[in-house]
Protein backbone atom coordinates (compact mmCIF):
# COMPACT_ATOMS: atom_id res chain seq x y z
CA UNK A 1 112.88 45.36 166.08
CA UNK A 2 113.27 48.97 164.35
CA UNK A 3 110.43 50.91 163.03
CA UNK A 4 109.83 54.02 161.01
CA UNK A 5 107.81 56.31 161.64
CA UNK A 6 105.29 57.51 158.43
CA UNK A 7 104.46 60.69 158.32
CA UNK A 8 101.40 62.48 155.87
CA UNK A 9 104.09 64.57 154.30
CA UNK A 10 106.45 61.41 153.64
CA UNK A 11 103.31 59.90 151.99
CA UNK A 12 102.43 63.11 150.23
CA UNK A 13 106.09 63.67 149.26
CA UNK A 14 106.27 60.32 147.60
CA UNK A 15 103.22 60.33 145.84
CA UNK A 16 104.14 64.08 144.09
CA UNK A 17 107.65 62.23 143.13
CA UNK A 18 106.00 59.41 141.67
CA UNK A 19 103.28 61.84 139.64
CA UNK A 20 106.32 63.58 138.32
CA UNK A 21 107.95 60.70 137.07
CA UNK A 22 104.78 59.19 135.65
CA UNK A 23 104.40 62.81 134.05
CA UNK A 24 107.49 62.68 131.91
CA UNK A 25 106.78 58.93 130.94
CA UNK A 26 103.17 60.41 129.61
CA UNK A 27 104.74 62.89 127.57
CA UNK A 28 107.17 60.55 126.25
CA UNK A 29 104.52 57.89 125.48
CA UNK A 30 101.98 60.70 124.09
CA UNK A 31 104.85 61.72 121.59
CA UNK A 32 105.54 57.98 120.75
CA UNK A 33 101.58 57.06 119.73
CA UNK A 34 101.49 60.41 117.78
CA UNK A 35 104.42 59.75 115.76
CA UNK A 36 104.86 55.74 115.92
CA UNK A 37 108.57 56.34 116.88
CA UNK A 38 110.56 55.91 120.07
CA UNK A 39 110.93 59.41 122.06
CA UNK A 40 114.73 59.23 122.96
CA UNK A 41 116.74 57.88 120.07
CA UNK A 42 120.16 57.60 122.23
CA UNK A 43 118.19 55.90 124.84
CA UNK A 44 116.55 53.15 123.17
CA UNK A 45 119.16 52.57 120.05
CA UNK A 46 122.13 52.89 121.78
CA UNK A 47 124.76 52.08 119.76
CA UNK A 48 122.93 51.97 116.67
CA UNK A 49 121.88 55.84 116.79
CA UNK A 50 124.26 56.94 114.81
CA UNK A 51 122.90 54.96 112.05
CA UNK A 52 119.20 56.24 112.32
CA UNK A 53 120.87 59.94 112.22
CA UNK A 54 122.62 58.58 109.01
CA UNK A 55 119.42 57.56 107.26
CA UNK A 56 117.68 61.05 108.19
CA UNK A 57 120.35 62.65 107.07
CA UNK A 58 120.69 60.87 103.43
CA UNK A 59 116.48 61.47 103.39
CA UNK A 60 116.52 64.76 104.07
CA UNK A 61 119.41 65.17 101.32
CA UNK A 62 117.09 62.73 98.71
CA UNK A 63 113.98 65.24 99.95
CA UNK A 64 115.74 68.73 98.76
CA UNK A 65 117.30 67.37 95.73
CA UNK A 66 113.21 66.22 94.73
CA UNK A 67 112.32 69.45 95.54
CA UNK A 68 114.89 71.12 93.47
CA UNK A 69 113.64 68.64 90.71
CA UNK A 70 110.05 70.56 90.52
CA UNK A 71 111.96 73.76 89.69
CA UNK A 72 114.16 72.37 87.25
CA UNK A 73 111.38 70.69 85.45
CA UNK A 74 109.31 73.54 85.53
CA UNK A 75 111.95 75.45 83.49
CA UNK A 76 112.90 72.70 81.47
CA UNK A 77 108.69 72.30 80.42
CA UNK A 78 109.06 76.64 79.85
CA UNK A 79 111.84 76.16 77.84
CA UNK A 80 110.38 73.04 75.81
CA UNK A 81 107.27 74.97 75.05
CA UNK A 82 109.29 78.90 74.56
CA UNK A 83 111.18 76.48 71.81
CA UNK A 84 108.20 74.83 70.47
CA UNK A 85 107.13 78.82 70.08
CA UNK A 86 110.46 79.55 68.27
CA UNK A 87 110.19 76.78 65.93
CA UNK A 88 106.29 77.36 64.81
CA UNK A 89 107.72 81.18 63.89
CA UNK A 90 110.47 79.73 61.86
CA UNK A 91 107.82 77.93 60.05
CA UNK A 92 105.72 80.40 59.19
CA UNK A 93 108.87 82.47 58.03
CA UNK A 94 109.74 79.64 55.89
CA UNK A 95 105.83 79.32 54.70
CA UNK A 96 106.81 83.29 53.39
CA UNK A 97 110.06 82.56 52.30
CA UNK A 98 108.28 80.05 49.69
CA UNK A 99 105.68 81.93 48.63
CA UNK A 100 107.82 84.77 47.81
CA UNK A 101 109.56 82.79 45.66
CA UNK A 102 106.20 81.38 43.81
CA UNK A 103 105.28 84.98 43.50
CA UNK A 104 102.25 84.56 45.90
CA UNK A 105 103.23 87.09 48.36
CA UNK A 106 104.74 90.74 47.78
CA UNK A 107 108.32 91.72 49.19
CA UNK A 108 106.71 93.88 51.53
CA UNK A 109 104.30 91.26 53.39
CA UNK A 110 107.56 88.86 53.28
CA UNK A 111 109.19 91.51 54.63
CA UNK A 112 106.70 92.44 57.64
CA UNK A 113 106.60 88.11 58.36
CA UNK A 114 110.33 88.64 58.87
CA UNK A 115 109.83 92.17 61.05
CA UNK A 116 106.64 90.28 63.00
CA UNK A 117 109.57 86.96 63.31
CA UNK A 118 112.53 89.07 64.69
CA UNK A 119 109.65 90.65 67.23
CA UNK A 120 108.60 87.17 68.23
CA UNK A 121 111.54 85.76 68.71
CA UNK A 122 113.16 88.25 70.75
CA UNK A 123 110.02 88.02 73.04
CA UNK A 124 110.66 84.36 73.46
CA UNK A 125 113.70 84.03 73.77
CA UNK A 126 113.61 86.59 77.06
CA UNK A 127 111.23 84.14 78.59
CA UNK A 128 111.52 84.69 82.80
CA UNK A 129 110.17 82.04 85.19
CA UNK A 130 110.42 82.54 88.64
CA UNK A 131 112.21 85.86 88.17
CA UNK A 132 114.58 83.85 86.04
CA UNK A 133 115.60 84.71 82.50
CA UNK A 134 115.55 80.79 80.69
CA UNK A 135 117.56 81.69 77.61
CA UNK A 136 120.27 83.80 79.47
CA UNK A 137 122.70 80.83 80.51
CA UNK A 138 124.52 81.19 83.87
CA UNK A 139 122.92 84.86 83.47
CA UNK A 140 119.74 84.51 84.60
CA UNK A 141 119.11 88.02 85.88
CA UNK A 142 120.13 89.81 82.66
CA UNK A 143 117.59 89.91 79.57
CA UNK A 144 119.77 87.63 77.60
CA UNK A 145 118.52 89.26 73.60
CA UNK A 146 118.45 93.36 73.16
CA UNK A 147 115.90 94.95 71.13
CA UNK A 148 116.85 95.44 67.54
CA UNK A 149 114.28 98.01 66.82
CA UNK A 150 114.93 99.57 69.90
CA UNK A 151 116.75 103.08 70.21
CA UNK A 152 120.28 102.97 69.88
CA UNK A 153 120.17 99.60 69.18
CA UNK A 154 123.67 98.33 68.80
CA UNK A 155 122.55 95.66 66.82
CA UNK A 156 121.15 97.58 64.19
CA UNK A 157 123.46 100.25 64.60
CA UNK A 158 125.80 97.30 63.42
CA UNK A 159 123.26 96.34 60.54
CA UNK A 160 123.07 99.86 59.07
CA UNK A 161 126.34 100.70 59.52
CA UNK A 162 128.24 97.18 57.15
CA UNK A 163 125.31 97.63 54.52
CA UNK A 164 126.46 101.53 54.36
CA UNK A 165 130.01 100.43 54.84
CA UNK A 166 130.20 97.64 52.02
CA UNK A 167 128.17 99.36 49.06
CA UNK A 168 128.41 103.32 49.85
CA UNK A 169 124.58 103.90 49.76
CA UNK A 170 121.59 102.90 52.06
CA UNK A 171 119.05 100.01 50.75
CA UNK A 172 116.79 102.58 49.95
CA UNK A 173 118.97 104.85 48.13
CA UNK A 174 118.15 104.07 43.93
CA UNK A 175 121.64 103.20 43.86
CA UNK A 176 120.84 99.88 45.59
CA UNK A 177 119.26 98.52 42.13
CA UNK A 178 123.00 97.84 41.35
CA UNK A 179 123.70 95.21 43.65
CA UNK A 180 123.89 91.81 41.85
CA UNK A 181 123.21 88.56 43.24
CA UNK A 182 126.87 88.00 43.87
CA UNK A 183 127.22 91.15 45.52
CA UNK A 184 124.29 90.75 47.76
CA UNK A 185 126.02 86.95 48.50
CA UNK A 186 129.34 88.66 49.54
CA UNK A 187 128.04 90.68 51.43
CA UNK A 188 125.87 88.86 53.45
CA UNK A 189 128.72 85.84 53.33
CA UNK A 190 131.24 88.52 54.55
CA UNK A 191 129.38 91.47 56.56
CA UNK A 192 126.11 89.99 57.73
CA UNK A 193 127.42 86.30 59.12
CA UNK A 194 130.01 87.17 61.66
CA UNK A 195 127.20 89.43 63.28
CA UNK A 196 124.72 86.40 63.53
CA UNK A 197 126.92 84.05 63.82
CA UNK A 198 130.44 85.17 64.62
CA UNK A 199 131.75 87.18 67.64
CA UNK A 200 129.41 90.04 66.78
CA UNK A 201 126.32 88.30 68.03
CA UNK A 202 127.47 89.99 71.26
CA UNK A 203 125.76 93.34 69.87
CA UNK A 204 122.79 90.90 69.87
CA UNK A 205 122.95 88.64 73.25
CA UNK A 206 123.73 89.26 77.00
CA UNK A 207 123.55 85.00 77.27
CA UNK A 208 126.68 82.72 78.27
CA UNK A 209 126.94 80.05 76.42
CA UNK A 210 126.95 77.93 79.36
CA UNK A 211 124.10 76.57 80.47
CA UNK A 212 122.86 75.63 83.93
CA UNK A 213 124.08 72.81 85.32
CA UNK A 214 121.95 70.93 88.03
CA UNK A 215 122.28 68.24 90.15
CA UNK A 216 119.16 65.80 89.91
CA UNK A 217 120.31 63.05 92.37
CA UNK A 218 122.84 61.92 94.51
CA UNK A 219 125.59 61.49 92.18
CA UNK A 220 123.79 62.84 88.86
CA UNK A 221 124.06 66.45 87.32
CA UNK A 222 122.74 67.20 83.73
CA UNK A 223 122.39 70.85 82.02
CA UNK A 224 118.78 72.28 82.44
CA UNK A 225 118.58 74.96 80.18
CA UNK A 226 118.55 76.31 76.59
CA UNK A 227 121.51 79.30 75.94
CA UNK A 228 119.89 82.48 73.89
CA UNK A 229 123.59 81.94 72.08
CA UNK A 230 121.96 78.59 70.68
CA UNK A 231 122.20 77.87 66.71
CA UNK A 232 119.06 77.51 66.10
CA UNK A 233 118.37 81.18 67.53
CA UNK A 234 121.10 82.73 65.75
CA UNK A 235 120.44 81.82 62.06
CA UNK A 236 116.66 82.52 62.67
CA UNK A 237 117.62 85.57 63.81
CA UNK A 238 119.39 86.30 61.07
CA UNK A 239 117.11 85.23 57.79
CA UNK A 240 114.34 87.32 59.73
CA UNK A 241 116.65 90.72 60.32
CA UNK A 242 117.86 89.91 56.05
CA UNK A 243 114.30 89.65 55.46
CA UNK A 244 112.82 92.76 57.49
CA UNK A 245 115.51 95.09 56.65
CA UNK A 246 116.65 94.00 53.08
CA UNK A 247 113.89 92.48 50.83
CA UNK A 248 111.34 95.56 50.48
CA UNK A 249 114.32 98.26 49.80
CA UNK A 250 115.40 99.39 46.40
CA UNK A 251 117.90 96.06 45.68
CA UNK A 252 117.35 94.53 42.58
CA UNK A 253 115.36 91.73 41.71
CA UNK A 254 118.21 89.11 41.54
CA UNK A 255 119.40 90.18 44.89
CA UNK A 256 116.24 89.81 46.21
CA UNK A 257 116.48 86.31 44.96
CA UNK A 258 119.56 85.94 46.72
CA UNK A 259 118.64 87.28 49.83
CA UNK A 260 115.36 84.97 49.82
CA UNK A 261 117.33 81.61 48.65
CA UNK A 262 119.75 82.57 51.95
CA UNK A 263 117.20 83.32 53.90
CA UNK A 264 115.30 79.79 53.07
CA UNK A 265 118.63 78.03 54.15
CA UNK A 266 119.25 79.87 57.46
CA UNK A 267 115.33 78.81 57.83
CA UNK A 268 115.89 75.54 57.24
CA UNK A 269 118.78 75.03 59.39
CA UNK A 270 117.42 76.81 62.27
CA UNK A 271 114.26 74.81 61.84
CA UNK A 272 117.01 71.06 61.82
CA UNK A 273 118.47 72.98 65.03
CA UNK A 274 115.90 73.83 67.20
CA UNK A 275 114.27 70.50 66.74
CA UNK A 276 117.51 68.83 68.13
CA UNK A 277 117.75 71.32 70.98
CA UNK A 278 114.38 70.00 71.62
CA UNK A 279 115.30 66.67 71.37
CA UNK A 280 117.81 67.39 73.94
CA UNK A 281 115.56 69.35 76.38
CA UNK A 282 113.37 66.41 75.92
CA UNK A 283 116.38 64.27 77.22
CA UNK A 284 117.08 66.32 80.35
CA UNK A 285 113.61 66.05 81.11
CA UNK A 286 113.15 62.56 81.18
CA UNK A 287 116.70 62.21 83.10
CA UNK A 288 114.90 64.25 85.73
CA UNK A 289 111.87 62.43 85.80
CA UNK A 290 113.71 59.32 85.89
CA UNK A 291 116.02 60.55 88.85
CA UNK A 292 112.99 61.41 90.63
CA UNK A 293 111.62 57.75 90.58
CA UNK A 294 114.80 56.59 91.86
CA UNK A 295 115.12 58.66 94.30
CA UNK A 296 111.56 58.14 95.65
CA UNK A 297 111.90 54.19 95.69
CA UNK A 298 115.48 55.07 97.91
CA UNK A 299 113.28 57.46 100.34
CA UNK A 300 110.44 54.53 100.68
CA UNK A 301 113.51 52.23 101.42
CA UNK A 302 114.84 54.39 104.36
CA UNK A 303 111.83 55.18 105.63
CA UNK A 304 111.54 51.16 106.19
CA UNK A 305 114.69 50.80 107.68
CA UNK A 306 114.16 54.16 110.16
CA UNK A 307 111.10 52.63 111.09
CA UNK A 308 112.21 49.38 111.84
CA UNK A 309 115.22 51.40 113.87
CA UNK A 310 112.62 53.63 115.54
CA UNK A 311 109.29 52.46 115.47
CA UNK A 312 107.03 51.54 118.22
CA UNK A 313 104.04 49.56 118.28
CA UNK A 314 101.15 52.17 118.23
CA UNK A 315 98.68 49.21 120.14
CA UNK A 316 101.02 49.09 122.71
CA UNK A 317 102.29 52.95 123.26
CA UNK A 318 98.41 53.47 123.26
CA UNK A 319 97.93 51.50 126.37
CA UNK A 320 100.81 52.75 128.01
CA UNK A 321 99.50 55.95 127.69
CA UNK A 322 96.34 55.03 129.35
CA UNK A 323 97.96 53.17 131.98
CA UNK A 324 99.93 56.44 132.97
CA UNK A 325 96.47 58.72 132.60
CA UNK A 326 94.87 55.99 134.87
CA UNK A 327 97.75 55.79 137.62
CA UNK A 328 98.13 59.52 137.57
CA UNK A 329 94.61 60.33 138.00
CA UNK A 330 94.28 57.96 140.84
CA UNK A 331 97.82 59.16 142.06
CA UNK A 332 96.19 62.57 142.41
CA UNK A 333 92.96 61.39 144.28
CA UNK A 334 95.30 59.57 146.83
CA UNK A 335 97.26 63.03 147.30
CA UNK A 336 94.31 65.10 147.93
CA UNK A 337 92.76 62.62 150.22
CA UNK A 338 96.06 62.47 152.23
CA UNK A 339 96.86 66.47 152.19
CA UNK A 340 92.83 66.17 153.78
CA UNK A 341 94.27 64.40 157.06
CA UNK A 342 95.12 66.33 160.09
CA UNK A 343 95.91 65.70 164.02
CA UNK A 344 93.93 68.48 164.88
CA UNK A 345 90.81 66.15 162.97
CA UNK A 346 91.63 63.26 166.33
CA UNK A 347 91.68 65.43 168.61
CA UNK A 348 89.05 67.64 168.40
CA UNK A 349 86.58 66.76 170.56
């Protein structure tokens, strides 16, 4: 028969080796029952880990493209309301326009609603959120519209310098009684146009013509902002410079007509143009807001299928974790007593 001998330290020894072990199972279980999912993915999936790493990675994908969502809907609600702006300005413009024509309003108070409309709308349209420009295009650090009544405005530089150019005298030169309705409509047809609405608008905006482009889910982009180079800008921009610089000058009376009946048009046209750009900011909108539902029913769908991957029962992770408090607290009470016993305590007399 072969014994072994047992020694205090072999007890002690095995007791701190067990406390360890039980240590790292506590901290193990304590992270389980605080976050209802298993603690070592390789260990207890296996196989299948690489399809729990999948699913986090496709949430946390679904999770920034949301949160990109918030900032794209908070320009495109900017830019719906900075348009909403634009097109109450071309109304009240238009409101001028007509009563100008019914000779309730004088050509100078017409002509300060078209000064006060060129002012608003250049404020508007270099709306910034977030440090961002919202009319500017792919340009969203640079003011996208230039001052016209600033100094050395190119844009009126422009303006001054065609009226000049065209008829040899200033609109408020006496001279400028001359002009005839036909002369005021060639001119505008031929000089004033391309500057609104030709290549020339460049004196006017710093915008691309392309607009953002986001991505709103997965496999879905759609453009997220309004260009300053929009239609509905540029011939509202252009019945309200007409207006401010043309109608209370020394023309005649028919080419004052003129100038108003163009000026109603561009009005018009700009108010038919805005309202669609509206109609398609409205669109983008709801595309985001409808991406955003979709994506949130696919996050609530991984989220089951990770959990069913990962989870734990939290009933029985919080027993095992009082288990292992138990057996380590009476692991240590067993350690002290036995690091307590001595020979020298025997033999002592």
């Amino acid at each position: 028969m072969k014994t072994t001998s047992v020694s205090s330290a072999g007890l002690s020894n095995a007791l701190r080796y067990s406390q360890m072990r039980m240590q790292v199972d506590l901290v193990k279980g304590q992270k389980e029952m605080d976050t209802g999912r298993v603690a070592d993915l390789g260990l207890a999936l296996g196989a299948r880990t690489a399809q729990s790493v999948t699913f986090a990675r496709d949430l946390d994908r679904l999770k920034t493209i949301i949160d990109s969502n918030g900032l794209v809907a908070s320009r495109l609600t900017a830019t719906q309301d900075a348009l909403s702006q634009l097109s109450d300005q071309a109304q009240t413009l238009l409101s001028s326009l007509m009563s100008n024509t019914s000779g309730d309003l004088t050509n100078t108070l017409t002509g300060n609603t078209g000064k006060a409309t060129l002012q608003a709308l250049t404020s508007i349209l270099n709306t910034s959120v977030n440090g961002e420009f919202l009319f500017a295009g792919t340009n969203t650090d640079v003011k996208p519209i230039n001052d016209f009544d600033a100094s050395g405005s190119p844009a009126k530089a422009a303006f001054d310098a065609s009226f000049l150019a065209y008829f040899h005298f200033t609109p408020d030169d006496p001279a400028a009684a001359t002009i005839s309705a036909a002369d005021m409509d060639a001119f505008l047809t031929t000089e004033i146009e391309p500057q609104f609405l030709g290549a020339d608008w460049a004196n006017w905006s710093n915008a691309t013509d392309q607009p953002i482009v986001s991505r709103i889910a997965l496999n879905e982009t759609t453009e997220t902002s309004v260009s300053a180079n929009a239609s509905g800008a540029r011939k509202l921009a252009m019945a309200a410079t007409m207006v401010s610089q043309l109608l209370a000058g020394n023309v005649s009376q028919e080419a004052r007509q003129m100038l108003v009946s163009r000026a109603l048009t561009l009005v018009g046209e700009s108010l038919s143009d805005l309202g669609q750009t509206r109609a398609q900011t409205g669109i983008a909108q709801q595309r985001v807001a409808d991406a955003n539902t979709r994506m949130n029913t696919q996050i609530d769908l991984f989220n089951r299928h990770v959990l069913d991957l990962e989870g734990v029962d939290p009933y029985e992770a919080a027993n095992r974790v009082n288990d292992l408090v138990s057996h380590i607290q009476t692991s240590f009470a067993l350690t002290a007593r036995i690091q307590q016993l001595s020979l020298l305590n025997f033999l002592s007399p």
